[in-house]
Protein backbone atom coordinates (compact mmCIF):
# COMPACT_ATOMS: atom_id res chain seq x y z
CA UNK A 1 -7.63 60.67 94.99
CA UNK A 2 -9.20 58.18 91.75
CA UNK A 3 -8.43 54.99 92.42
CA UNK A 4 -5.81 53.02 90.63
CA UNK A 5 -6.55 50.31 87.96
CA UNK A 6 -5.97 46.48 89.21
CA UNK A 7 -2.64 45.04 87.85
CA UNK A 8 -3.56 42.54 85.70
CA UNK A 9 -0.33 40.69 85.70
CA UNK A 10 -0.57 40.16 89.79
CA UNK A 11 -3.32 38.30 88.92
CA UNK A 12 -3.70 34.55 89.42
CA UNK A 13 -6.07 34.47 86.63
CA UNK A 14 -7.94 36.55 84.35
CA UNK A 15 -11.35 35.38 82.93
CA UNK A 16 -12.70 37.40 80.56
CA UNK A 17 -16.15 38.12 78.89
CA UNK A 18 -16.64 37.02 74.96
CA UNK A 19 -19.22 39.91 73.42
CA UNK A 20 -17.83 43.31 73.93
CA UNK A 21 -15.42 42.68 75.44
CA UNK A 22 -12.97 40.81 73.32
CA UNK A 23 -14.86 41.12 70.07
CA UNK A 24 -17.49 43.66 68.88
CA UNK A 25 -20.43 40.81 68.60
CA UNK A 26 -22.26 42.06 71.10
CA UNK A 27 -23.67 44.82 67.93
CA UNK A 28 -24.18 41.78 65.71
CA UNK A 29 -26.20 40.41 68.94
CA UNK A 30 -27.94 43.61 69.03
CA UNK A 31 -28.94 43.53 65.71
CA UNK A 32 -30.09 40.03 65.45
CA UNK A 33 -32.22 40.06 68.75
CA UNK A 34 -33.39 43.59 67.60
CA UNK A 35 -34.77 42.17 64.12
CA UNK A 36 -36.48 39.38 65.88
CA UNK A 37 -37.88 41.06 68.59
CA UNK A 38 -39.51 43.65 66.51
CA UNK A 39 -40.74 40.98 64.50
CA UNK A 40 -42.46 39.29 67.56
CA UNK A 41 -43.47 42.76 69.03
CA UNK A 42 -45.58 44.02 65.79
CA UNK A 43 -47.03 40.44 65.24
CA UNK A 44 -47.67 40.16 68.66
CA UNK A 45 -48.99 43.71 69.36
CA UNK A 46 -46.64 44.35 72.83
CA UNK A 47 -45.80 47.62 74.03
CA UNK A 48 -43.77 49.48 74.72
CA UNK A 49 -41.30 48.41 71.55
CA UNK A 50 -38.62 46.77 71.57
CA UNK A 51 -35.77 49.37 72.32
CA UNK A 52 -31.76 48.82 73.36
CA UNK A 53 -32.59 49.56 76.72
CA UNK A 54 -34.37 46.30 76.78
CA UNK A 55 -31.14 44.76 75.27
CA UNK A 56 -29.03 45.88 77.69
CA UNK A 57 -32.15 45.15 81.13
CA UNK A 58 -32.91 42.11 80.17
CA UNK A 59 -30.45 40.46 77.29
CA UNK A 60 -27.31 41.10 77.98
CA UNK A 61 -24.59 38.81 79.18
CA UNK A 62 -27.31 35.78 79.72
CA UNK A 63 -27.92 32.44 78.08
CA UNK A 64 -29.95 32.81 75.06
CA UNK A 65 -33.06 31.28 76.72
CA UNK A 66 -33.05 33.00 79.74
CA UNK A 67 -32.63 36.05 77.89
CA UNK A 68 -35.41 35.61 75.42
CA UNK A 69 -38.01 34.96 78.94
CA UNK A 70 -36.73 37.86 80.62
CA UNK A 71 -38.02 40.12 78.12
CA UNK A 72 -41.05 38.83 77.89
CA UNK A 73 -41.63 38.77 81.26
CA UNK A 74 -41.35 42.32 81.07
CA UNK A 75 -44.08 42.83 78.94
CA UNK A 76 -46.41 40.08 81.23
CA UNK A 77 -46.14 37.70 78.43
CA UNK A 78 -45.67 34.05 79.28
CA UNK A 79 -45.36 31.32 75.97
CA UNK A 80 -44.22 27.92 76.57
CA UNK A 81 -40.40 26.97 77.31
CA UNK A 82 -40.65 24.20 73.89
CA UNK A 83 -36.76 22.57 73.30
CA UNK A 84 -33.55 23.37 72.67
CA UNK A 85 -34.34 21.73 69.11
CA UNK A 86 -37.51 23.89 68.68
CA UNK A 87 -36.97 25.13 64.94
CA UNK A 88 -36.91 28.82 65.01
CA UNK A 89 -40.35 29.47 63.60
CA UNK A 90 -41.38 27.76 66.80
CA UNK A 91 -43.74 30.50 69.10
CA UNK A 92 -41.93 29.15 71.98
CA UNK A 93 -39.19 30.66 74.37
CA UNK A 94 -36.37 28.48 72.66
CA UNK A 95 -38.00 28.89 68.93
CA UNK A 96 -37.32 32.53 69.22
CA UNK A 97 -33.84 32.06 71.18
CA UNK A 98 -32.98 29.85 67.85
CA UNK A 99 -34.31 32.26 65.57
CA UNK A 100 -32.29 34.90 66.66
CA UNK A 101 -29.07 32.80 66.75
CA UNK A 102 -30.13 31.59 63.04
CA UNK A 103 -29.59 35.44 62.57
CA UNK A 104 -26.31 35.60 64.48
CA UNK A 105 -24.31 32.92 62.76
CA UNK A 106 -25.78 34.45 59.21
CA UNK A 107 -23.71 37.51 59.97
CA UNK A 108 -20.93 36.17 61.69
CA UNK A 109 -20.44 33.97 58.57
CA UNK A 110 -21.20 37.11 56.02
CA UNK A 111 -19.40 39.46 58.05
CA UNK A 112 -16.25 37.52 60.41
CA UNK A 113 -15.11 39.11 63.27
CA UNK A 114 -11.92 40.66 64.41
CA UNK A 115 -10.96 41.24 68.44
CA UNK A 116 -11.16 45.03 69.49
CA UNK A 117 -7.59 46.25 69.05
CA UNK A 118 -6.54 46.87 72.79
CA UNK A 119 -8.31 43.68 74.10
CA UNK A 120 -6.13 41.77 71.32
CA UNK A 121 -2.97 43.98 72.99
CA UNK A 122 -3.88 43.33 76.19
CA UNK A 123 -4.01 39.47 76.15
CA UNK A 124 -1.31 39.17 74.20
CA UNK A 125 0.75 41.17 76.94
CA UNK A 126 -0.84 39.21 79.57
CA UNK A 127 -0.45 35.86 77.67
CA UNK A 128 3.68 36.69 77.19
CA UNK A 129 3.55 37.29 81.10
CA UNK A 130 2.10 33.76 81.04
CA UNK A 131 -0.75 34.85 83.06
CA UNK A 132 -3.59 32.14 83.26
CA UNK A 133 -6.70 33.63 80.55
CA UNK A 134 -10.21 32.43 80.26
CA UNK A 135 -13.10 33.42 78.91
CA UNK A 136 -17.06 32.95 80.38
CA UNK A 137 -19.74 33.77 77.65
CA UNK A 138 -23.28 32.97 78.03
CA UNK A 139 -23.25 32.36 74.28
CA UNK A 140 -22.93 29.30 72.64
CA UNK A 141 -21.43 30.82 70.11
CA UNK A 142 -18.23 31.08 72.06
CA UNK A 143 -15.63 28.69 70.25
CA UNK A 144 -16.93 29.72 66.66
CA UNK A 145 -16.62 33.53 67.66
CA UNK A 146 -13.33 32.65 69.44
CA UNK A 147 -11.97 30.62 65.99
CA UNK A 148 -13.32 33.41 63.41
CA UNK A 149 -11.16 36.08 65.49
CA UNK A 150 -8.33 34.17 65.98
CA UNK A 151 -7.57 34.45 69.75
CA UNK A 152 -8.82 31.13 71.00
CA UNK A 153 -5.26 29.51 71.22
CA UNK A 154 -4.59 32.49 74.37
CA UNK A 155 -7.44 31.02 76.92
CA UNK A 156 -6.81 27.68 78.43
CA UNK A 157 -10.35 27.48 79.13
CA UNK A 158 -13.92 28.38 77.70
CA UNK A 159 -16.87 28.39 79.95
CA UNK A 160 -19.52 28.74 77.68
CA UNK A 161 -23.29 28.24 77.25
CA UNK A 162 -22.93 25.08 75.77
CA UNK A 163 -20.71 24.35 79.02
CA UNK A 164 -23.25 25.50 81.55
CA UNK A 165 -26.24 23.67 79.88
CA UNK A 166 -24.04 20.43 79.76
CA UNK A 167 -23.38 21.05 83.93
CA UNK A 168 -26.77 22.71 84.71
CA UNK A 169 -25.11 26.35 85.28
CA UNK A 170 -27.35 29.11 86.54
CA UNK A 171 -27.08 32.05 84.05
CA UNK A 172 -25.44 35.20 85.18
CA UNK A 173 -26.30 37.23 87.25
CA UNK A 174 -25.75 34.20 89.45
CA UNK A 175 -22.47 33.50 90.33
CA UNK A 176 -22.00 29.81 88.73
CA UNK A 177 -20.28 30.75 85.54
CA UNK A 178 -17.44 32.52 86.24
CA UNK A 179 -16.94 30.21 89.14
CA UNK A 180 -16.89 27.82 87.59
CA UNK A 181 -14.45 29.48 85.13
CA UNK A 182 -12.08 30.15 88.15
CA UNK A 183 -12.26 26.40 88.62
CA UNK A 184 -11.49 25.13 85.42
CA UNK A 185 -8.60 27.30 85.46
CA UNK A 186 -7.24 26.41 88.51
CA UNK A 187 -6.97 29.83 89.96
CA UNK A 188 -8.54 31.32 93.62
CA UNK A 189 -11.58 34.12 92.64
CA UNK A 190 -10.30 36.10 95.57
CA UNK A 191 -6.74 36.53 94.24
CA UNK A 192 -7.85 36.79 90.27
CA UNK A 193 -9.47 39.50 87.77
CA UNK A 194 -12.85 39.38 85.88
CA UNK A 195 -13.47 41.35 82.82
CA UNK A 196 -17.63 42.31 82.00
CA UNK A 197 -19.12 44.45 79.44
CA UNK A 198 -22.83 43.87 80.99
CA UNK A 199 -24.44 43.74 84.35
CA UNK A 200 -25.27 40.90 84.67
CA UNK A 201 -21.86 39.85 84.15
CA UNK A 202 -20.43 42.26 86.79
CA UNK A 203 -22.75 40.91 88.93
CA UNK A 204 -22.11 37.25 88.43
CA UNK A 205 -18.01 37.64 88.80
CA UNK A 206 -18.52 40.27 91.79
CA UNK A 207 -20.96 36.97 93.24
CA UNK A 208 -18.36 34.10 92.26
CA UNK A 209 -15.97 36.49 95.02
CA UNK A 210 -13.22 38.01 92.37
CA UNK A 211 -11.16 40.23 93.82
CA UNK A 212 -11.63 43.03 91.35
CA UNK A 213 -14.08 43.52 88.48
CA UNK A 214 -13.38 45.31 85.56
CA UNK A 215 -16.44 46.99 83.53
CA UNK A 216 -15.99 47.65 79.70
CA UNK A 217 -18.34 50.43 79.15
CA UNK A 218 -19.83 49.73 75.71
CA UNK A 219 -22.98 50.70 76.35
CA UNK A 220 -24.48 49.34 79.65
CA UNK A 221 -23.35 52.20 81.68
CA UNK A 222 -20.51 52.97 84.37
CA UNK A 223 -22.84 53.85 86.95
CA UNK A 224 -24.52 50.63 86.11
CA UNK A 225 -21.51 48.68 86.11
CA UNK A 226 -20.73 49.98 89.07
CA UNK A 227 -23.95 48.83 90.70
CA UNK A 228 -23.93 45.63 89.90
CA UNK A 229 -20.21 44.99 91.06
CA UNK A 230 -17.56 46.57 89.10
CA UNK A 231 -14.77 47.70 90.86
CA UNK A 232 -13.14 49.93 88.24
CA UNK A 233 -14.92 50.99 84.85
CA UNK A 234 -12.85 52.01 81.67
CA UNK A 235 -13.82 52.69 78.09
CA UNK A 236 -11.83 50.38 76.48
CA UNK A 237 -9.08 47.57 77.39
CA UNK A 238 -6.38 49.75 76.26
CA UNK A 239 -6.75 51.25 79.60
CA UNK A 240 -4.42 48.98 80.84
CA UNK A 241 -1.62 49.35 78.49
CA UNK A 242 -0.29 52.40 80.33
CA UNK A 243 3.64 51.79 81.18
CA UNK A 244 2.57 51.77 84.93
CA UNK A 245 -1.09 49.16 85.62
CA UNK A 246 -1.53 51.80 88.95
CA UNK A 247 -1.45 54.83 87.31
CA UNK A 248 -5.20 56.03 86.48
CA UNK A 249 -5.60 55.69 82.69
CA UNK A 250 -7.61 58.75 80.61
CA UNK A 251 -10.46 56.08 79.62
CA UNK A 252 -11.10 55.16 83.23
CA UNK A 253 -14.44 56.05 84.53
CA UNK A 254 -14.03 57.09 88.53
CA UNK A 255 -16.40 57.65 91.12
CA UNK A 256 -15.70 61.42 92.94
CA UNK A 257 -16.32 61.37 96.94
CA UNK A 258 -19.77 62.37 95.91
CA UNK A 259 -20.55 59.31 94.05
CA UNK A 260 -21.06 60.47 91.21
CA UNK A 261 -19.37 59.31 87.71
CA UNK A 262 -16.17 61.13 86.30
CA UNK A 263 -13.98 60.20 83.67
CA UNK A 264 -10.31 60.50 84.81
């Protein structure tokens, strides 16, 4: 039989993920690393290009830093770490990071942002139930993304990437960030719900001991999701606005005896 969807208003606590997951910046992230890597690529002369793929390998769902090394890494590349305050014409790991953010907060300010309509439904429901909400983003970006779309006043807390540089957090994968999420909102991991649009996420939440974690499949994969610790994977957050939370929604992606990915 599929497997039922958690109910999120059992929940001690749910902590969710900032870029595609609540808001659709995770394609202005795209586009913004995407412009800058192929930038660094064709100056640089690496190969294979720059492709989503990468995005989604090596990018996705870490701090900005982090990110930016990964990649390169991938392509046997090493440049020097530089500063945070590197300016972003700086050949250095954090010159690039900062170019690419100069990019970000260019569109963000050209362009706003609104909240994907059945995450915006879905915390308000769970903020009426007066279920604890948080969010953990690897971005620094966080509160200004959180402002523009105007859902910041549902989460009681923000672990962000400005928080986890201030207290030395380990960037996701690792577990540190959405424990220390479950921390700062008071809540037990083992009897609360994490929400991830990217791996590394699913694997950081699944590490931090949550007791279910939901994938958003916006591009990563469910069978990815799935391997890195998802519990359930659905299409959208308006999965969850069924009448009944354990009824199987139509956007849920569900794993057949034979392992292999269906959408219920």
């Amino acid at each position: 039989m599929p497997e039922a969807l958690p109910d999120l208003l059992r929940a001690d606590g749910v902590l969710f993920d900032l870029d595609g997951v609540l808001t659709p910046t995770a394609e202005v992230h795209m586009r913004a690393w995407k412009a800058v890597f192929d930038d660094v690529f064709g100056r640089w002369s690496l190969t294979p290009a720059y492709s989503d793929a990468d995005y989604f390998d090596y990018v996705d769902g870490k701090k900005r830093y982090d990110g930016v090394a990964s990649l390169m890494r991938s392509r046997n590349v090493e440049i020097p770490w530089g500063a945070v305050d590197d300016p972003p014409e700086a050949e250095t790991i954090c010159g690039i990071g900062n170019r690419k953010n100069a990019a970000f907060a260019a569109s963000l300010r050209a362009e706003g942002i609104a909240p994907f309509p059945g995450s915006l439904a879905l915390v308000e429901k769970l903020a009426a139930a007066g279920v604890p909400l948080g969010v953990v983003s690897s971005s620094k970006n966080a509160e200004e993304v959180l402002a523009a779309a105007g859902i910041r006043s549902f989460f009681r807390v923000v672990v962000d990437g400005v928080v986890a540089e201030r207290d030395d957090l380990a960037s996701k994968p690792a577990a540190d960030m959405f424990r220390a999420g479950a921390v700062a909102l008071g809540v037990d991991p083992a009897r609360s719900i994490a929400v991830e649009d990217a791996t590394s996420g699913a694997a950081s939440a699944a590490a931090a001991g949550f007791a279910d974690v939901v994938g958003v499949d916006r591009g990563a994969g469910a069978e990815a999701l799935r391997a890195a610790g998802a519990t359930v994977v659905v299409e959208d957050l308006d999965a969850f606005l069924v009448d009944s939370p354990h009824e199987p929604a139509q956007t849920a992606h569900q794993a057949d005896p034979s392992g292999t990915e269906e959408t219920a």
